[in-house]
Protein backbone atom coordinates (compact mmCIF):
# COMPACT_ATOMS: atom_id res chain seq x y z
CA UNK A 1 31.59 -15.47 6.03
CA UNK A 2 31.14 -15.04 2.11
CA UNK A 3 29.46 -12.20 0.73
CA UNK A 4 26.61 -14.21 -0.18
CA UNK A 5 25.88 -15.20 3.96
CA UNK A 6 26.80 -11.31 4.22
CA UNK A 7 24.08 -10.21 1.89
CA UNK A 8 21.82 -12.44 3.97
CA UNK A 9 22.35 -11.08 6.90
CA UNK A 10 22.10 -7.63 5.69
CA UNK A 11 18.41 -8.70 4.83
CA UNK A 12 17.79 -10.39 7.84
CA UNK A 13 18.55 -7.47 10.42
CA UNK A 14 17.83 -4.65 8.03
CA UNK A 15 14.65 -5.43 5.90
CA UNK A 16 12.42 -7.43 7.89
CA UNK A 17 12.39 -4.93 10.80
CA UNK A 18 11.51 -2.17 7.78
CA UNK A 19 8.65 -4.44 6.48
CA UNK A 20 7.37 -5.54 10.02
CA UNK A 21 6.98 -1.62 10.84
CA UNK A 22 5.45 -0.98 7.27
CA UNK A 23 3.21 -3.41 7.84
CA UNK A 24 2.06 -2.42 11.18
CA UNK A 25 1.41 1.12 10.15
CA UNK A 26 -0.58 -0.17 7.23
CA UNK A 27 -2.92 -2.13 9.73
CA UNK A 28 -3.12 0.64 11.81
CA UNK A 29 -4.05 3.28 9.27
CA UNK A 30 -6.38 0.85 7.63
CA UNK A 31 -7.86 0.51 11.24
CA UNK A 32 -8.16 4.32 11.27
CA UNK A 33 -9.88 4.32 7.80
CA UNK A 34 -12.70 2.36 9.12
CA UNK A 35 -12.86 4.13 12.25
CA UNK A 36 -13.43 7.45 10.60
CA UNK A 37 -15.58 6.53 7.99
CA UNK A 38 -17.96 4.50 10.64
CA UNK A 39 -17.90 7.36 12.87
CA UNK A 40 -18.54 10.10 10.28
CA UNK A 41 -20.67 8.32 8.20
CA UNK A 42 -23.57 10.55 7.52
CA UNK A 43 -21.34 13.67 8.12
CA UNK A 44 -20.73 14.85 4.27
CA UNK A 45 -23.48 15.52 2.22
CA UNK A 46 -21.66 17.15 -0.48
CA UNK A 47 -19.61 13.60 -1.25
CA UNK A 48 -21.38 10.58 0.59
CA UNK A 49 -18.65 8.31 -0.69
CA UNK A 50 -15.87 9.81 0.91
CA UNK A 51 -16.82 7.82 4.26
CA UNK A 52 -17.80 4.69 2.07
CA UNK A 53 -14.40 4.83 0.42
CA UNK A 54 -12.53 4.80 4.11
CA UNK A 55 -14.30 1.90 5.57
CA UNK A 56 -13.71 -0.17 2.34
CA UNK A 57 -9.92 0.87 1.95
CA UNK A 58 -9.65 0.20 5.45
CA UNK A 59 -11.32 -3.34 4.90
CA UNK A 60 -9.78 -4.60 1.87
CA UNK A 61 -6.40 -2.96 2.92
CA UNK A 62 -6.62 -5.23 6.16
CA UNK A 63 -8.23 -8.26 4.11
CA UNK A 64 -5.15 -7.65 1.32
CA UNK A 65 -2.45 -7.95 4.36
CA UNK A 66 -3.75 -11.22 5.36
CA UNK A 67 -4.18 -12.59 2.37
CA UNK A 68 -0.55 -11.53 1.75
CA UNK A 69 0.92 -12.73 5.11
CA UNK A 70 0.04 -16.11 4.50
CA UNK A 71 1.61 -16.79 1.18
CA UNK A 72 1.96 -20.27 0.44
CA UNK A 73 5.89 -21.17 0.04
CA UNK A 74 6.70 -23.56 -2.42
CA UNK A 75 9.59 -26.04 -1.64
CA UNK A 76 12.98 -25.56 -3.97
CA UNK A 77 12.58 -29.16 -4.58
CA UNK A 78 9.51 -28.83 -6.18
CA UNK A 79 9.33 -29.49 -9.71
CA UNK A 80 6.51 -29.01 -12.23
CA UNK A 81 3.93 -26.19 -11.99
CA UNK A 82 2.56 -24.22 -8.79
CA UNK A 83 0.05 -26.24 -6.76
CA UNK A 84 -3.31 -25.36 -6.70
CA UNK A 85 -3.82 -23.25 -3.39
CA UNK A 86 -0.55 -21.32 -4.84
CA UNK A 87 -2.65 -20.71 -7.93
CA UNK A 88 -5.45 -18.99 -5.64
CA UNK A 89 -3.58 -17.26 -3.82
CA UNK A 90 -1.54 -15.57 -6.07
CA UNK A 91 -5.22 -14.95 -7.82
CA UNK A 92 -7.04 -14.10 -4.85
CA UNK A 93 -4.10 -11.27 -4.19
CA UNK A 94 -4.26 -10.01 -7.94
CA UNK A 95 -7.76 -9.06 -7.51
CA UNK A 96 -7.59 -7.79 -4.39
CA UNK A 97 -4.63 -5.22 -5.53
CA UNK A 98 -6.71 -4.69 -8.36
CA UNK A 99 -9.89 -3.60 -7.34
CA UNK A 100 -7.84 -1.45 -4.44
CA UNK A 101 -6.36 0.19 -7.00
CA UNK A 102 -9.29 1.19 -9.05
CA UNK A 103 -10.63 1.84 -5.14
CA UNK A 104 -7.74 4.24 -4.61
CA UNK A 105 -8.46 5.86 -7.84
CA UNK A 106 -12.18 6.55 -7.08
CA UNK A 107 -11.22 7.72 -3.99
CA UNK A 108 -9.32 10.31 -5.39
CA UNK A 109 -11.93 11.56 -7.55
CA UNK A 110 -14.40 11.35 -4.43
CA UNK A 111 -12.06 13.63 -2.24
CA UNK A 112 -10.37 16.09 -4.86
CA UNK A 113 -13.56 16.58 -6.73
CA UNK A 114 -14.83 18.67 -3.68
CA UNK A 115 -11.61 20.52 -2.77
CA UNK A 116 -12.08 23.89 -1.13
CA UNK A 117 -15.75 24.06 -2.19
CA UNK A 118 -17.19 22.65 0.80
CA UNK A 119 -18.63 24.32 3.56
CA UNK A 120 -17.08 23.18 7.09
CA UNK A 121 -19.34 25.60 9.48
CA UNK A 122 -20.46 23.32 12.23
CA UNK A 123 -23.99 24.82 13.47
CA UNK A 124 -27.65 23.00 13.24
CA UNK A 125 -28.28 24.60 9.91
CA UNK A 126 -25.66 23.87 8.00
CA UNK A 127 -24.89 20.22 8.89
CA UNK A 128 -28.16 19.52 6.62
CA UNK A 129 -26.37 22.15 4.17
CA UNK A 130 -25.96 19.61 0.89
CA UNK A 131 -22.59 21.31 0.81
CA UNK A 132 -21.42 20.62 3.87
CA UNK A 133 -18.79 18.22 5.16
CA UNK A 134 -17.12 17.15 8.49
CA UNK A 135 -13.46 19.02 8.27
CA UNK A 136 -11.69 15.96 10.24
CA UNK A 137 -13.14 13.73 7.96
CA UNK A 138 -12.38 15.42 4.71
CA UNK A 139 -9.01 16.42 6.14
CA UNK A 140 -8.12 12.54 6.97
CA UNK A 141 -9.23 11.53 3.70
CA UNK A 142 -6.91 14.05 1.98
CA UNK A 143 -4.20 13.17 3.87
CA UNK A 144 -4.79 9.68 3.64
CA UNK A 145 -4.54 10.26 0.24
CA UNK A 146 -1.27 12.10 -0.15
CA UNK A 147 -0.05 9.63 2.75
CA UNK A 148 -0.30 6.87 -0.13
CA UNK A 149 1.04 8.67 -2.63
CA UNK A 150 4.39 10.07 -0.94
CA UNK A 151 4.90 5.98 0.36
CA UNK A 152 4.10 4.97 -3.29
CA UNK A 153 6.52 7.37 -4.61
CA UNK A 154 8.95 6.06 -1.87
CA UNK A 155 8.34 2.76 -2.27
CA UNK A 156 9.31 2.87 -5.94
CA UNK A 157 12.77 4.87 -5.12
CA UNK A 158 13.70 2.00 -2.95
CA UNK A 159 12.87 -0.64 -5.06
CA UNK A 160 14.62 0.99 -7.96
CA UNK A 161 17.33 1.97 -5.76
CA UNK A 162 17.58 -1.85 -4.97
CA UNK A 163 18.01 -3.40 -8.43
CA UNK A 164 20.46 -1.06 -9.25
CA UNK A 165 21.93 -1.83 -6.31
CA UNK A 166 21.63 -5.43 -7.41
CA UNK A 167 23.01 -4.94 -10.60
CA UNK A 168 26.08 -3.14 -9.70
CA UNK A 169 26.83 -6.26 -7.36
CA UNK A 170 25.94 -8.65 -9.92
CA UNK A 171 28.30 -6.96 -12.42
CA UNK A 172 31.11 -6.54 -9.98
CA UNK A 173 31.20 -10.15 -9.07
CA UNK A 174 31.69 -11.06 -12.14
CA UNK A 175 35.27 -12.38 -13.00
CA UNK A 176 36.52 -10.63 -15.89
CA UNK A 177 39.44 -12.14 -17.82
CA UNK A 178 41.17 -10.35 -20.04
CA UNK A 179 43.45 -11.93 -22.90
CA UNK A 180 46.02 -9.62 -24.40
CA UNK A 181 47.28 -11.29 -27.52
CA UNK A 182 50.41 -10.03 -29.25
């Protein structure tokens, strides 16, 4: 087996299982972000769009994975440019990144913009208290929040870890001749 049929195995029995768990923890925390936000919907007066911004990152974040998961593979064969339904895809995913990114951003403001000055006291008067909000709400949301950060962060090791990675290989597999003329 060459190193090239190596390096594919490698992928096959290392990475996929990686990116089938990632992507089952991203449905199920994008499941959980609608789930809290539905369920403690009218529990945070002091930021009303912290719930709002849980049900729609859960929603586009499971709308994003599907739209992902069925990427449309062009054949090697294939000359000329992209197809059509390539085209839209590829533009239908831009957006959709997009606009959960400028999501992700508002949804940082929403949730750190009320850190520690929010009253958590759970009796009849305060839960119409304009400065009150649900702690296992606001505490999910914050940790949602950091949750996407640290994988983020992570993410962007790995993938920089890989092309050096990459690069190293590249360079070593290179057949270097050297010429000594006297």
């Amino acid at each position: 087996m060459g190193a090239t049929e190596k390096c594919l195995v490698f992928c096959a029995c290392c990475c996929v299982p990686v990116l089938i768990i990632i992507a089952i923890g991203g449905f199920g925390l994008s499941i959980a972000e609608i789930v809290m936000g539905a369920i403690y919907l009218d529990d945070c007066p002091i930021e009303k769009m912290i719930p709002i911004y849980l049900i729609v990152a859960g929603v586009f974040g499971i709308l994003f994975a599907g739209g992902g998961c069925s990427s449309v593979k062009r054949n090697e064969d294939e000359d000329g440019p992209p197809s059509t339904s390539t085209r839209l895809r590829l533009c239908f995913n831009a957006i959709v990144g997009l606009f959960m990114l400028a999501w992700f951003i508002a949804g940082n403001v929403f949730v750190f913009r009320i850190n520690g000055d929010y009253d958590t006291n759970v009796t009849a008067a305060n839960v119409t208290n304009p400065r009150y909000c649900n702690e296992s709400l606001y505490q999910f949301a914050f940790a949602d929040i950091i949750f996407r950060y640290a994988f983020f962060g992570l993410f962007f090791i790995i993938i920089i870890w890989s092309w050096c990675g990459a690069m190293c290989w590249a360079c070593c597999r290179k057949d270097i001749h050297v010429t000594v003329t006297v």
